[in-house]
C-alpha atoms as a PDB file:
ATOM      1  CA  UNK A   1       0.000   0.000   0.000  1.00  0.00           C
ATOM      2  CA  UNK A   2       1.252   3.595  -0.967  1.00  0.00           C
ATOM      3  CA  UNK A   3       1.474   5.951   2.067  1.00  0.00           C
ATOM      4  CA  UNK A   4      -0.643   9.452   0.870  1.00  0.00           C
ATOM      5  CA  UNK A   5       1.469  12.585   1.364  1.00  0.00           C
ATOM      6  CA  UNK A   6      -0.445  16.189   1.868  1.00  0.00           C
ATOM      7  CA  UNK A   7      -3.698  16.877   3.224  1.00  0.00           C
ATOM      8  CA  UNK A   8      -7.054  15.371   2.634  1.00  0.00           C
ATOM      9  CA  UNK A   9     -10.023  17.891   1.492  1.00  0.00           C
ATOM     10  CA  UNK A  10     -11.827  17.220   4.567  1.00  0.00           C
ATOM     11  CA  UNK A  11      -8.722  17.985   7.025  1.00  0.00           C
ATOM     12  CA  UNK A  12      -8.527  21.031   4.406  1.00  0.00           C
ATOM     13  CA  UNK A  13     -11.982  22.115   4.972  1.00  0.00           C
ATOM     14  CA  UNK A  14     -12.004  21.564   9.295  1.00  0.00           C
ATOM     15  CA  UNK A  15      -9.285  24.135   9.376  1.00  0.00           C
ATOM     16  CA  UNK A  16     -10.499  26.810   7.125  1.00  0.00           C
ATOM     17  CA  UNK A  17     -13.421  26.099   9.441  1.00  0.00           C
ATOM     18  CA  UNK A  18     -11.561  26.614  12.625  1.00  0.00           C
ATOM     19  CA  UNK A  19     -10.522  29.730  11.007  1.00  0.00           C
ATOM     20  CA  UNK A  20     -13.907  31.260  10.498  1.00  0.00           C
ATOM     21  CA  UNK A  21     -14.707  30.359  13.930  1.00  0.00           C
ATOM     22  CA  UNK A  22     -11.786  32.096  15.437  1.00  0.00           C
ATOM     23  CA  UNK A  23     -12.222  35.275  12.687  1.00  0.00           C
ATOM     24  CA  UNK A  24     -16.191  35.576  13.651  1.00  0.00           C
ATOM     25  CA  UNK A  25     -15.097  36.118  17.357  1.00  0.00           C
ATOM     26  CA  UNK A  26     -12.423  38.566  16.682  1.00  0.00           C
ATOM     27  CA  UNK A  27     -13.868  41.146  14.557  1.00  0.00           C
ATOM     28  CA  UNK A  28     -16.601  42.322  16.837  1.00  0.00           C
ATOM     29  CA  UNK A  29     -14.147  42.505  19.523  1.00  0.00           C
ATOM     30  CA  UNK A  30     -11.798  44.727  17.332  1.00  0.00           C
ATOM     31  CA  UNK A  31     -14.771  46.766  15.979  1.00  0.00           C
ATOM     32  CA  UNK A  32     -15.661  47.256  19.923  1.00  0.00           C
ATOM     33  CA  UNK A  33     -11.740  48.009  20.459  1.00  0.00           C
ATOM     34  CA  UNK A  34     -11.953  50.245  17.761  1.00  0.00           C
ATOM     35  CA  UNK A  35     -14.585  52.783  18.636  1.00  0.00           C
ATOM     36  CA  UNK A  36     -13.428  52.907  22.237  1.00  0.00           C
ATOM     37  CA  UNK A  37      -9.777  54.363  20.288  1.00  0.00           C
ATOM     38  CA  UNK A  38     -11.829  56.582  18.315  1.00  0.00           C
ATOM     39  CA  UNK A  39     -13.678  57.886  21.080  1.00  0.00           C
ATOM     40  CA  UNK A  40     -10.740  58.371  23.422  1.00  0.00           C
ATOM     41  CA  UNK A  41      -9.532  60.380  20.717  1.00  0.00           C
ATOM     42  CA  UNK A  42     -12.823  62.754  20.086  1.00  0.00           C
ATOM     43  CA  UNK A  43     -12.115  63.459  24.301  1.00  0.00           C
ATOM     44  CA  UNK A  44      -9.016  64.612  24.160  1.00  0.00           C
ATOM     45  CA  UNK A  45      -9.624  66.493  20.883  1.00  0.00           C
ATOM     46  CA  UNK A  46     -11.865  67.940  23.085  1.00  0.00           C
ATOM     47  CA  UNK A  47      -9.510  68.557  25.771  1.00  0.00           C
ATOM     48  CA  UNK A  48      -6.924  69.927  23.743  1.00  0.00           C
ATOM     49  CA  UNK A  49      -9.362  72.957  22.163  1.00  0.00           C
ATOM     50  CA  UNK A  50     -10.452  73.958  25.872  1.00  0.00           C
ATOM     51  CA  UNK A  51      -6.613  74.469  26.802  1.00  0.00           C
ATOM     52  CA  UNK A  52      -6.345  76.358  23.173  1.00  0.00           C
ATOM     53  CA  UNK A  53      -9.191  78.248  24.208  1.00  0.00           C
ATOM     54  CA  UNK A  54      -7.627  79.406  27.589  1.00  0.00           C
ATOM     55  CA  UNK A  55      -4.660  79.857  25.725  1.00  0.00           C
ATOM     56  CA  UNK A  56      -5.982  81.858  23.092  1.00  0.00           C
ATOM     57  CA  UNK A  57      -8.142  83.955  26.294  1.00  0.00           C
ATOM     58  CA  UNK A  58      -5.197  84.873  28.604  1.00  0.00           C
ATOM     59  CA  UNK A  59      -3.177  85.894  25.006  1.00  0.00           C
ATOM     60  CA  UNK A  60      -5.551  88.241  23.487  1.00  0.00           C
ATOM     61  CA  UNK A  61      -7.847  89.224  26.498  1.00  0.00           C
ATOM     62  CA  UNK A  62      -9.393  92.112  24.980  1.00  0.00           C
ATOM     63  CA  UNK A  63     -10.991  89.302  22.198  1.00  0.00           C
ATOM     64  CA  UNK A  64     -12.259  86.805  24.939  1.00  0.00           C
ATOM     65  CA  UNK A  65     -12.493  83.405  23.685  1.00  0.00           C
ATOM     66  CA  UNK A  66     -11.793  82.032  20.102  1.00  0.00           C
ATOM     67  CA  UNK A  67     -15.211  82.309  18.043  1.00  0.00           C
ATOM     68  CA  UNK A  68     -14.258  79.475  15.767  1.00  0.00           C
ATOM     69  CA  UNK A  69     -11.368  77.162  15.111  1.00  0.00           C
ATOM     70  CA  UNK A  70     -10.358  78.736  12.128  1.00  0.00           C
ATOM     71  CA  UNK A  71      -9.189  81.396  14.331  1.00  0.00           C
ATOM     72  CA  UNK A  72      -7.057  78.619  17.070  1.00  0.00           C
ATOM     73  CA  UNK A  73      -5.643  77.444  13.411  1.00  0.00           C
ATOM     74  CA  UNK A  74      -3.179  78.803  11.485  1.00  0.00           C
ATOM     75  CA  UNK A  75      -5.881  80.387   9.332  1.00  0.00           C
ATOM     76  CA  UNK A  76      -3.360  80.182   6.184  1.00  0.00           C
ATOM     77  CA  UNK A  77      -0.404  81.662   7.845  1.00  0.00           C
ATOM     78  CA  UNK A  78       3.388  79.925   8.738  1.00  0.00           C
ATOM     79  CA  UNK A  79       3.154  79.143  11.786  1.00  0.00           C
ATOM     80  CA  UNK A  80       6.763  78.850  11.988  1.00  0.00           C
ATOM     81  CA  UNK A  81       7.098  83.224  11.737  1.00  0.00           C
ATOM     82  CA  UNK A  82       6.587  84.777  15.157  1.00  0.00           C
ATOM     83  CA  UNK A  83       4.908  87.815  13.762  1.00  0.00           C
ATOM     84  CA  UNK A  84       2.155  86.246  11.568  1.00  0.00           C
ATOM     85  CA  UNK A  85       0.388  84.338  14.920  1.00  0.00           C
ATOM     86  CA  UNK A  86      -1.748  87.204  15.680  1.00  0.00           C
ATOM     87  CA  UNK A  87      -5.823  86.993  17.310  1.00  0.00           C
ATOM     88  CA  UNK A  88      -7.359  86.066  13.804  1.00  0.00           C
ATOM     89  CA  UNK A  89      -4.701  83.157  13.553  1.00  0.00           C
ATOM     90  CA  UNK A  90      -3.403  81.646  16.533  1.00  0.00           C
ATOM     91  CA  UNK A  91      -1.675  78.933  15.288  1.00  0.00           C
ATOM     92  CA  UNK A  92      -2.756  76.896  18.663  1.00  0.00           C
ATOM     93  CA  UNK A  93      -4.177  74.089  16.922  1.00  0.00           C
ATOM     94  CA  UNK A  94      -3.076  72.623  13.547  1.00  0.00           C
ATOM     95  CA  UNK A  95      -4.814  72.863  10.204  1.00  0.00           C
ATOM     96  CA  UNK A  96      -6.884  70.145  10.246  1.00  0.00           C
ATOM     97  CA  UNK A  97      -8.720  70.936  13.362  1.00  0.00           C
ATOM     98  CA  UNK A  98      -8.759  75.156  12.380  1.00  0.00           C
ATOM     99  CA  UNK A  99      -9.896  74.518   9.011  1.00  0.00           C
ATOM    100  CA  UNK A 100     -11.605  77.024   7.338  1.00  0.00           C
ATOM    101  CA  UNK A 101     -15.493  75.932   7.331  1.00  0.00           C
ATOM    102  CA  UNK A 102     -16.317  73.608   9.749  1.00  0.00           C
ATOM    103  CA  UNK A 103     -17.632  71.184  10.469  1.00  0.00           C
ATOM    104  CA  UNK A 104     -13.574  70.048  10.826  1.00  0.00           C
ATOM    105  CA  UNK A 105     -13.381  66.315  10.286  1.00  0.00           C
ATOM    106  CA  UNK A 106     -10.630  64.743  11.715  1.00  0.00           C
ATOM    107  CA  UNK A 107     -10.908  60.965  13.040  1.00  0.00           C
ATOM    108  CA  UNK A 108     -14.387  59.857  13.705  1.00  0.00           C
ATOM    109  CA  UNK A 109     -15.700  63.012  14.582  1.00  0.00           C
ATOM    110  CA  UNK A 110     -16.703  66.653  12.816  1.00  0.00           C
ATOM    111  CA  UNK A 111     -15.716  69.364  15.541  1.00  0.00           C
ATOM    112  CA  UNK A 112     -17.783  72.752  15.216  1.00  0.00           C
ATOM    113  CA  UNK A 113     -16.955  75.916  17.372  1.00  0.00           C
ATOM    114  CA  UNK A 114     -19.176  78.797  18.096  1.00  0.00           C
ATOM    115  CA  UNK A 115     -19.771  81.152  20.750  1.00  0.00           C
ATOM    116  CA  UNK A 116     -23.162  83.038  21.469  1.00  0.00           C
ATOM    117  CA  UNK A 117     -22.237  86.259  21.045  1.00  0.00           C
ATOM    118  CA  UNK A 118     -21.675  87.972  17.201  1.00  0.00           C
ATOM    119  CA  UNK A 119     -18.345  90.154  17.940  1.00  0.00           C
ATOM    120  CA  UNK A 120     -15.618  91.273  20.002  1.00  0.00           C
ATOM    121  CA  UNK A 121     -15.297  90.512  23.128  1.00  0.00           C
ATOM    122  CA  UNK A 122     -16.499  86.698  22.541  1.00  0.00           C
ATOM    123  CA  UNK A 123     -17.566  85.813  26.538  1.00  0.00           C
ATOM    124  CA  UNK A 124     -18.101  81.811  25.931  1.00  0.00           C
ATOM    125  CA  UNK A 125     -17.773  79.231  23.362  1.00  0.00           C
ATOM    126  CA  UNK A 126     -19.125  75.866  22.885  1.00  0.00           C
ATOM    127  CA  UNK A 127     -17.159  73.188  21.235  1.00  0.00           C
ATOM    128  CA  UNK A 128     -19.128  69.792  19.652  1.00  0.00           C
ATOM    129  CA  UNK A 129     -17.836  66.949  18.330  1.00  0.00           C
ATOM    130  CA  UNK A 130     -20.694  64.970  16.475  1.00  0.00           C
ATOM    131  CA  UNK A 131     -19.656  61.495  15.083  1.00  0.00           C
ATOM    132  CA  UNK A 132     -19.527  60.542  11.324  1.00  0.00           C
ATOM    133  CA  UNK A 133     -21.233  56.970  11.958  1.00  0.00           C
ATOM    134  CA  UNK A 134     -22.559  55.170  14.759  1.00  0.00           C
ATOM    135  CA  UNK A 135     -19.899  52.472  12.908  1.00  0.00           C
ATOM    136  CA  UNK A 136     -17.372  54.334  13.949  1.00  0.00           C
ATOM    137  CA  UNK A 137     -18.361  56.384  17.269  1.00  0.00           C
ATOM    138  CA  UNK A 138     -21.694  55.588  19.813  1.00  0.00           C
ATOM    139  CA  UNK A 139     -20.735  58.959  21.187  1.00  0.00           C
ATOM    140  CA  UNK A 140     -21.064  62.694  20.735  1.00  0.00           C
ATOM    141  CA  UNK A 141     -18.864  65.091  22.730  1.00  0.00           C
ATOM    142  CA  UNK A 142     -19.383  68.527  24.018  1.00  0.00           C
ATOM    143  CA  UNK A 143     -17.919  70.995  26.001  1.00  0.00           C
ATOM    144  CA  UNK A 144     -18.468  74.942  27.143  1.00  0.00           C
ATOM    145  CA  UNK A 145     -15.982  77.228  29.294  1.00  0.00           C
ATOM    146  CA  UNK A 146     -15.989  75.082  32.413  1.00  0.00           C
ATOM    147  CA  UNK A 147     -14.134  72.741  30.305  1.00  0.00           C
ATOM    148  CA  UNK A 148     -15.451  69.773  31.267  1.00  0.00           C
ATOM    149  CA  UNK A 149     -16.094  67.011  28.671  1.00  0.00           C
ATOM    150  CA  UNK A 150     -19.407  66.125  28.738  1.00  0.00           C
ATOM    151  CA  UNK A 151     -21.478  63.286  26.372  1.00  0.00           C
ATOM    152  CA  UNK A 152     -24.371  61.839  24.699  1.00  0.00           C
ATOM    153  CA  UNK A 153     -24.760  58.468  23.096  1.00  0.00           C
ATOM    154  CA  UNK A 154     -24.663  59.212  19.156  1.00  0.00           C
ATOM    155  CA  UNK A 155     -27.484  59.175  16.764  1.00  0.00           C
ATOM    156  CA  UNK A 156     -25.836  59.203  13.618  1.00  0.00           C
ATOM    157  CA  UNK A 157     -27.471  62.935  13.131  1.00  0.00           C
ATOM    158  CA  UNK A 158     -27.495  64.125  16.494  1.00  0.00           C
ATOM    159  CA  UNK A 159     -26.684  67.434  17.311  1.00  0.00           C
ATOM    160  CA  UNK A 160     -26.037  69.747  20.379  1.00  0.00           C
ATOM    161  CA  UNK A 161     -28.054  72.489  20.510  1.00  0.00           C
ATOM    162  CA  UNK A 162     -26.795  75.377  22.570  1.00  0.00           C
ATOM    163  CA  UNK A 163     -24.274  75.773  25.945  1.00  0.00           C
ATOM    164  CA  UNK A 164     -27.370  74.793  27.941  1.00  0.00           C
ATOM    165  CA  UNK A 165     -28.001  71.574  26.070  1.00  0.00           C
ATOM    166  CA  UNK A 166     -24.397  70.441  26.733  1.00  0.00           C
ATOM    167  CA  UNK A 167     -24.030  71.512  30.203  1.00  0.00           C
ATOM    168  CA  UNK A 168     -27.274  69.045  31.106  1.00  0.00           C
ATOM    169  CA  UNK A 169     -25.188  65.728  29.665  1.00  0.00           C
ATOM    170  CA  UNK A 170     -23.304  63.165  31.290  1.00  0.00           C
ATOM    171  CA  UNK A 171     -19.547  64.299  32.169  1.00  0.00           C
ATOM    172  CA  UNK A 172     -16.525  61.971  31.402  1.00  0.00           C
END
């Protein structure tokens, strides 16, 4: 009798098997690992703009706060020339975060800035970071001039209203 070398089909087959197996329990745990990354990272995006914002406050007090983040960004300048970071470009965050019409998509998130008040002195601001797919992010992140980090579990088209509507969410 000849001895076979190689695999049989069905020894073939049980292993690709045992593969799927293995690949249908991984994936939801790295889709679940995942989101948690990309919402650690809409937080401290958040962070970061409330200490750019305080930044931007003590620098040019007369102005308040920041109105949007085109004005923390470069707004088109070199940052690298002392003399062009001035009030309207503040070069405190970088260009993808103080792009020029917002919402600024960076990550899973589009960050907005506004503040309620129309011109100079700006008293408040309210930052939002609304996620770009509930496949990506279950949360939305806000945060107002106490700088706390607060949020809401994501709709896929949920917004944030106004200061108010932040300030009653859950903080981190």
């Amino acid at each position: 009798m000849c001895k076979q070398k190689g695999f049989s089909l069905i020894e073939l087959l049980i292993v690709v098997a045992i593969i799927l197996i293995i690949a249908a329990i991984a994936i939801p745990n790295l889709m679940s690992a995942r989101r948690s990354a990309n919402e650690s990272a809409g937080a401290a995006t958040i962070r970061t703009i409330n200490t750019s914002e305080v930044t931007y406050s003590t620098t040019w007090q007369a102005n308040g706060y920041a109105p949007d983040l085109k004005t923390l960004g470069p707004n088109g300048v070199d940052c690298t020339v002392p003399a062009n970071v001035t009030a309207t470009s503040a070069c405190l965050i970088d260009n993808v975060m103080g792009c020029a019409t917002a919402p600024c998509k960076k990550g899973a998130f589009g960050y907005t800035l506004t503040s309620s008040a129309s011109a100079v002195p700006y008293p408040d601001y309210l930052i939002k970071a609304i996620g770009l797919g509930t496949a990506l992010t279950k949360k939305d992140f806000c945060s107002t001039t106490d700088a706390v980090v607060r949020w809401q579990v994501s709709t896929g088209s949920s917004t944030i209203a106004s200061a108010t509507a932040c300030n009653a969410l859950n903080a981190l």
